[in-house]
C-alpha atoms as a PDB file:
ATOM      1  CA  UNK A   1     213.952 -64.208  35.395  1.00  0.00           C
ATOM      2  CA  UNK A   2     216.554 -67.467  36.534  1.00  0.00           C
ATOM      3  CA  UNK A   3     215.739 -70.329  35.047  1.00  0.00           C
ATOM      4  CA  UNK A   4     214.789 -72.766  37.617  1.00  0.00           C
ATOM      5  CA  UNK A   5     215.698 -76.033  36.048  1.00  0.00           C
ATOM      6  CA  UNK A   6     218.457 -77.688  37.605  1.00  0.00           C
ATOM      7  CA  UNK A   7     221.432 -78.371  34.755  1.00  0.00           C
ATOM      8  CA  UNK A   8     224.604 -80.316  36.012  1.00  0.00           C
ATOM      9  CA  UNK A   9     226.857 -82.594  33.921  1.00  0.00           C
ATOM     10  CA  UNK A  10     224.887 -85.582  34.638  1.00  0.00           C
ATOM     11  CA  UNK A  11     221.890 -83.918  32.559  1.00  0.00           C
ATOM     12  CA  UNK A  12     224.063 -83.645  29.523  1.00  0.00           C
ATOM     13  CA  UNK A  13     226.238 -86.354  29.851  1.00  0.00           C
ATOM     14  CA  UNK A  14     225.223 -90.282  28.280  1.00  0.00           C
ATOM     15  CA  UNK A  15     227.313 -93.107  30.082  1.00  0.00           C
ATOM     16  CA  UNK A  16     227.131 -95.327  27.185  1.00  0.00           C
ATOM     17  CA  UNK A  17     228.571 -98.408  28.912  1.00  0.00           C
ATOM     18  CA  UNK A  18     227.322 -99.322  32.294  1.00  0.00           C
ATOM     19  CA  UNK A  19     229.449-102.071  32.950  1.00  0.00           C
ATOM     20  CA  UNK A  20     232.527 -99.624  33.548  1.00  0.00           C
ATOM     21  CA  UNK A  21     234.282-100.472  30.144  1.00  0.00           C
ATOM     22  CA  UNK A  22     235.211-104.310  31.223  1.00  0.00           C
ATOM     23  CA  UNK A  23     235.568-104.236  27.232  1.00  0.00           C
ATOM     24  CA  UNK A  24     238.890-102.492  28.129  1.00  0.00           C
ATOM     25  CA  UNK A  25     241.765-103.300  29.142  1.00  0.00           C
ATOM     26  CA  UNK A  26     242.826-101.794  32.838  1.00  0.00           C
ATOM     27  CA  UNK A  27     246.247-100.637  31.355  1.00  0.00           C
ATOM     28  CA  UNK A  28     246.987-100.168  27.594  1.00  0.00           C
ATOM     29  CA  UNK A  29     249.505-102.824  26.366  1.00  0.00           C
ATOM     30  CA  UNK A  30     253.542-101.913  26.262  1.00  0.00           C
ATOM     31  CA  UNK A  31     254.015-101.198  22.666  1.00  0.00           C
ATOM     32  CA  UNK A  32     254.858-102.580  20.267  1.00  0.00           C
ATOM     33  CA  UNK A  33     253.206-105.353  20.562  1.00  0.00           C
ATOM     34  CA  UNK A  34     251.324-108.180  18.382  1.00  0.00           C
ATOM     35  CA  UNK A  35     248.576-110.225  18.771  1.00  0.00           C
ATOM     36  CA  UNK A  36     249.076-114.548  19.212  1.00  0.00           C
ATOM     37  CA  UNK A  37     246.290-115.006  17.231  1.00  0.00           C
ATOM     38  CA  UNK A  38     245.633-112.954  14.347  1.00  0.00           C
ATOM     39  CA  UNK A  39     249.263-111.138  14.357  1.00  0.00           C
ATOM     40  CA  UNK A  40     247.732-107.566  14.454  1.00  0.00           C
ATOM     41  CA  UNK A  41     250.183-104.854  15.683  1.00  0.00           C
ATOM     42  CA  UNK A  42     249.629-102.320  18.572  1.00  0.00           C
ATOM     43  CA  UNK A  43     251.842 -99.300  17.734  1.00  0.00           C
ATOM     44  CA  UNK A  44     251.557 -95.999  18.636  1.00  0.00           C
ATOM     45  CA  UNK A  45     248.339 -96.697  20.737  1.00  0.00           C
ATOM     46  CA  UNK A  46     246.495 -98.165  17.556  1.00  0.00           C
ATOM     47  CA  UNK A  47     246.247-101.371  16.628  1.00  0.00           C
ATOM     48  CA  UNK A  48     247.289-102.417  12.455  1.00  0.00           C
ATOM     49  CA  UNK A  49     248.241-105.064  10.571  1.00  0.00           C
ATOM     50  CA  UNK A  50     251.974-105.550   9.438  1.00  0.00           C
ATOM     51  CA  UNK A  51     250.982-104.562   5.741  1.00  0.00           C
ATOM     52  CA  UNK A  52     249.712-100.779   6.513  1.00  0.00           C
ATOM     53  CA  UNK A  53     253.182-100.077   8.640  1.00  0.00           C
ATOM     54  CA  UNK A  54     255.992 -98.288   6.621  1.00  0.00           C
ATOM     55  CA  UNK A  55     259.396 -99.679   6.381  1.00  0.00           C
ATOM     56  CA  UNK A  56     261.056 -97.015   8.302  1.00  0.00           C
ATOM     57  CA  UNK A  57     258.493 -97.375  10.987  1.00  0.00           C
ATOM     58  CA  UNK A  58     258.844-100.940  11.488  1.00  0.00           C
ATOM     59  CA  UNK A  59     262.872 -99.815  11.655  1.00  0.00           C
ATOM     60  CA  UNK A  60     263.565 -96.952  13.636  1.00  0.00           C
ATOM     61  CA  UNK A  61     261.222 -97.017  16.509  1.00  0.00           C
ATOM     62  CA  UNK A  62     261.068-100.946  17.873  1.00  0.00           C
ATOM     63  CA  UNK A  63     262.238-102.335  20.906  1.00  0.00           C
ATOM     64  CA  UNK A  64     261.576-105.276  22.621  1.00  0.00           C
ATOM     65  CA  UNK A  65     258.518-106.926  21.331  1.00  0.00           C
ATOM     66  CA  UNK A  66     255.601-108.227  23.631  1.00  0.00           C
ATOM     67  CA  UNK A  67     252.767-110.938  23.064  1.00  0.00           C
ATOM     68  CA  UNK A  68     249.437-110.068  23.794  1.00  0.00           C
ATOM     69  CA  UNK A  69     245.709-111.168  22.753  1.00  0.00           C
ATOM     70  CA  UNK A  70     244.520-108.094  20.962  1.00  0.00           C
ATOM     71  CA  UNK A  71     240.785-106.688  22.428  1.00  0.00           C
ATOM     72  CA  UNK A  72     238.784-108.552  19.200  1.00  0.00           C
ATOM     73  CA  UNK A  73     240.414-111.928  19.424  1.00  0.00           C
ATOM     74  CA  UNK A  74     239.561-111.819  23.292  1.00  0.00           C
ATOM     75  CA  UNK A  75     236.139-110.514  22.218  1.00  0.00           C
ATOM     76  CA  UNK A  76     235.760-113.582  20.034  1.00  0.00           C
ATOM     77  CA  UNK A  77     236.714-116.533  22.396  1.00  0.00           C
ATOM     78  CA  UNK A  78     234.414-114.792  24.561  1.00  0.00           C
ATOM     79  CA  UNK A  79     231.670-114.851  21.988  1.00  0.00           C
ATOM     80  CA  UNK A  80     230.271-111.435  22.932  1.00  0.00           C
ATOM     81  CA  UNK A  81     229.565-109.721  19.423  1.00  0.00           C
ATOM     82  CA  UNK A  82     228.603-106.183  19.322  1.00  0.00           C
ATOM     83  CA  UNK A  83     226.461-106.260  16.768  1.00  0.00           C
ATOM     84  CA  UNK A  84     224.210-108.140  14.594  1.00  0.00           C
ATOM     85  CA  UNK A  85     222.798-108.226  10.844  1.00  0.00           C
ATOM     86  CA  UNK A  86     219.364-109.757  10.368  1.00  0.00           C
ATOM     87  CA  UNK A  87     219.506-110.211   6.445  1.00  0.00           C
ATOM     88  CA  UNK A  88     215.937-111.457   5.159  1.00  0.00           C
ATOM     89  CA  UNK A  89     213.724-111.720   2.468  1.00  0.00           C
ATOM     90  CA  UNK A  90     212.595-113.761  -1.005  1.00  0.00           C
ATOM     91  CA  UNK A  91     215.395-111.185  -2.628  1.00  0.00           C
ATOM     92  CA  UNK A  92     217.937-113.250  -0.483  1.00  0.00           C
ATOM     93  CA  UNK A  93     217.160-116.557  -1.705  1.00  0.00           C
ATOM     94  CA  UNK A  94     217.649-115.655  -5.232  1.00  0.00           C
ATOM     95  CA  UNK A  95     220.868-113.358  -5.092  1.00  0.00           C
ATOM     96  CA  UNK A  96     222.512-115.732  -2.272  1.00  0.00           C
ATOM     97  CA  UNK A  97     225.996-115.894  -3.150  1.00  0.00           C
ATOM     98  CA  UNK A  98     226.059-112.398  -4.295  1.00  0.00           C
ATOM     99  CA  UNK A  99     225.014-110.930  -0.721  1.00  0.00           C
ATOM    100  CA  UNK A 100     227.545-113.013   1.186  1.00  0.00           C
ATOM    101  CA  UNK A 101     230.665-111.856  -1.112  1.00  0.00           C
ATOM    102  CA  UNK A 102     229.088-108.142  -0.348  1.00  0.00           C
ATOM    103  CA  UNK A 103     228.919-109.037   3.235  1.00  0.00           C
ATOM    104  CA  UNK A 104     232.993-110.628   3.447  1.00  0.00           C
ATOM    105  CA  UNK A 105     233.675-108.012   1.081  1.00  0.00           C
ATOM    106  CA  UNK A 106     232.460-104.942   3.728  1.00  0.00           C
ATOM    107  CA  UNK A 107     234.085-106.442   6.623  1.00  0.00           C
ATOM    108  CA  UNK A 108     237.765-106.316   4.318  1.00  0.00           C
ATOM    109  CA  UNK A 109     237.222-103.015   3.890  1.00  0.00           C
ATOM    110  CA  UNK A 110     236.106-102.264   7.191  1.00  0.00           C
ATOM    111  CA  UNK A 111     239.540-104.479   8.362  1.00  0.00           C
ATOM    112  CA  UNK A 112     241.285-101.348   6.734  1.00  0.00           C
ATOM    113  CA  UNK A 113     239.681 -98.485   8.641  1.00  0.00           C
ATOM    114  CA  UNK A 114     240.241-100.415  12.328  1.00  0.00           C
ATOM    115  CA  UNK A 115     241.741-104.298  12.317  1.00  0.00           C
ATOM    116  CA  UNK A 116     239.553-104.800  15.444  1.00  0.00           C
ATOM    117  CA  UNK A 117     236.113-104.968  13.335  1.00  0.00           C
ATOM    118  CA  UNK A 118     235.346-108.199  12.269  1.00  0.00           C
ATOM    119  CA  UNK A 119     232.606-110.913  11.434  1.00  0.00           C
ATOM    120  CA  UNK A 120     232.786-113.277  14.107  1.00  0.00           C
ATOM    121  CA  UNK A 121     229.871-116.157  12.946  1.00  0.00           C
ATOM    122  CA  UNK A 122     227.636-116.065   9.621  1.00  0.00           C
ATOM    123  CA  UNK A 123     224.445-118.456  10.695  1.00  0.00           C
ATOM    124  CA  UNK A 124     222.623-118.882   7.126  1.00  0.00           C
ATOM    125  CA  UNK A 125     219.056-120.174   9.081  1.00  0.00           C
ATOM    126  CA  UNK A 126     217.351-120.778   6.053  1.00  0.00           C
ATOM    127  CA  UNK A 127     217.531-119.909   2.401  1.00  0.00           C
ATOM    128  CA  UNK A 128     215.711-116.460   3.044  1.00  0.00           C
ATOM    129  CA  UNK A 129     217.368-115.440   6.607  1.00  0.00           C
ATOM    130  CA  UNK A 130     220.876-114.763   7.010  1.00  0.00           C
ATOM    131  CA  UNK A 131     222.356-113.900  10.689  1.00  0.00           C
ATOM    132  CA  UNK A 132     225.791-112.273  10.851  1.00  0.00           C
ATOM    133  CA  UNK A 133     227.493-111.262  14.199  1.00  0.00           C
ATOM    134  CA  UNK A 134     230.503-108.697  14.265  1.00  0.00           C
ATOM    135  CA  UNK A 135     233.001-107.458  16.637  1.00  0.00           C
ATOM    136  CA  UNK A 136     232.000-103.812  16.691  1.00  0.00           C
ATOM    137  CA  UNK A 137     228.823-102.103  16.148  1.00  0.00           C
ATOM    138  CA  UNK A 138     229.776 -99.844  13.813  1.00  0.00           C
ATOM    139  CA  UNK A 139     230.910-102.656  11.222  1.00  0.00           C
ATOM    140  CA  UNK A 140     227.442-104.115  11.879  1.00  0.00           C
ATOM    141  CA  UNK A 141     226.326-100.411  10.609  1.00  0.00           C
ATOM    142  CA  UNK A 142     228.716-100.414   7.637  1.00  0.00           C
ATOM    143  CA  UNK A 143     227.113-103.958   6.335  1.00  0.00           C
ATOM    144  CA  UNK A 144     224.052-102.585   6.491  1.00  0.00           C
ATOM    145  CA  UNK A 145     224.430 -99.906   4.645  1.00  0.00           C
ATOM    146  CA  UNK A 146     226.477-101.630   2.272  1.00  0.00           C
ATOM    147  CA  UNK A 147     223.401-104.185   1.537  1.00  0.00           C
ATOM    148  CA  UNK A 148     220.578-101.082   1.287  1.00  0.00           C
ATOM    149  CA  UNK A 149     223.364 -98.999  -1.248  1.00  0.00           C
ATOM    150  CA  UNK A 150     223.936-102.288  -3.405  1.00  0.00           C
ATOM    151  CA  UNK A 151     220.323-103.792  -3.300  1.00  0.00           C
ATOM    152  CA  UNK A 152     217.900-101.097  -1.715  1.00  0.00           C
ATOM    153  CA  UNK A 153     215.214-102.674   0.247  1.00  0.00           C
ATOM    154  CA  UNK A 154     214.311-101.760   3.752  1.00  0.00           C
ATOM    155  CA  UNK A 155     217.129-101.398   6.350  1.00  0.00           C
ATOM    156  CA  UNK A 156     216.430-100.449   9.993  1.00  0.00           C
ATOM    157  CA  UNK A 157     219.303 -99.632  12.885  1.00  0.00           C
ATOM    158  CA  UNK A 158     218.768-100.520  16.667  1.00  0.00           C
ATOM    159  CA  UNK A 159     221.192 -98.892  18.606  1.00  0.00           C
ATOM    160  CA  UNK A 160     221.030-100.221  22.754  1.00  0.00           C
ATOM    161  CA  UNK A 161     221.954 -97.182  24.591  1.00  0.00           C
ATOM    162  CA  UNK A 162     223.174 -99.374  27.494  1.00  0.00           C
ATOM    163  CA  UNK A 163     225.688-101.823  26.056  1.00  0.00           C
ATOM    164  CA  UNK A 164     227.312-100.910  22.701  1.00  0.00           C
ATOM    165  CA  UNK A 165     225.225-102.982  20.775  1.00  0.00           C
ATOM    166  CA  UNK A 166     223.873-102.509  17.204  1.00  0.00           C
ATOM    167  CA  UNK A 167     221.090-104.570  15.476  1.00  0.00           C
ATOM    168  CA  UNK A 168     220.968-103.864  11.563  1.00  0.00           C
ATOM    169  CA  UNK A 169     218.009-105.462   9.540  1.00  0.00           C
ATOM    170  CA  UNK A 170     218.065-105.941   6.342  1.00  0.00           C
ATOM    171  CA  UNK A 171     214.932-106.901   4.015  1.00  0.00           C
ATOM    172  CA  UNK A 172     213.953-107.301   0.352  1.00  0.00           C
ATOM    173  CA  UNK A 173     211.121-109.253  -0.951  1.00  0.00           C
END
């Protein structure tokens, strides 16, 4: 007997961004090129800092350099983070300074893996609430699990389907 349930692509398919990717930009950037602002630089369609390229890379394949604002530095004077950390709890007040070093430590790491992830405001609200706002959701995710391997305590992720957006809380009593 046919099945009478009507697949197409659309069934299977989750458009993740509504907004058409404005994130991006139209064209990708003539390469090489490196960022005004935080000298980041876009080679071979990825964007690194000076430090991770090799000496004969930096050597044998460069041509005429171009300026550009890379996609996070645009991100941040646009103050549109792409995800947030909720850190809470009594645990917080009494391991302060400890958390925060985890929390700068994370996003070095994370600078590492993709120089586009980064921690773009840390709002302390009070001595037991901590707000943290990042450039990509999936640092957001990597803090968070940072703080539950280090500390345990109760960590919940809140993914929005429709605009790249995480929400990572964090609480300890």
């Amino acid at each position: 007997m046919r099945n009478t349930k009507p697949y197409t692509n659309a069934t299977f398919t989750h458009r993740v961004d509504h907004d058409g990717g404005r994130h991006h930009t139209a064209r990708s950037v003539p390469e090489p090129a490196i960022c005004e602002v935080c000298d980041a630089i876009y080679v071979h369609r990825r964007w690194t800092f000076a430090s991770a390229l090799r000496e004969q890379d930096r050597l044998h394949s460069w041509k005429e350099v171009h300026l550009t604002i890379c996609p996070a530095c645009r991100q941040e004077a646009s103050g549109e983070p792409r995800g947030f950390i909720y850190v809470s709890g009594d645990f917080l007040a009494e391991h302060h300074d400890d958390i925060v070093r985890l929390i700068y430590n994370e996003a070095e790491r994370g600078l590492e893996d993709n120089p586009l992830s980064r921690i773009m405001e840390v709002d302390e609200v009070d001595k037991d609430r901590i707000t943290v706002s990042t450039t990509t959701e999936h640092l957001a995710q990597r803090i968070g699990h940072a703080l539950n391997k280090a500390y345990q305590g109760e960590v919940h992720y809140d993914f929005s389907h429709e605009n790249k957006l995480a929400r990572v809380s964090w609480h300890r009593d």
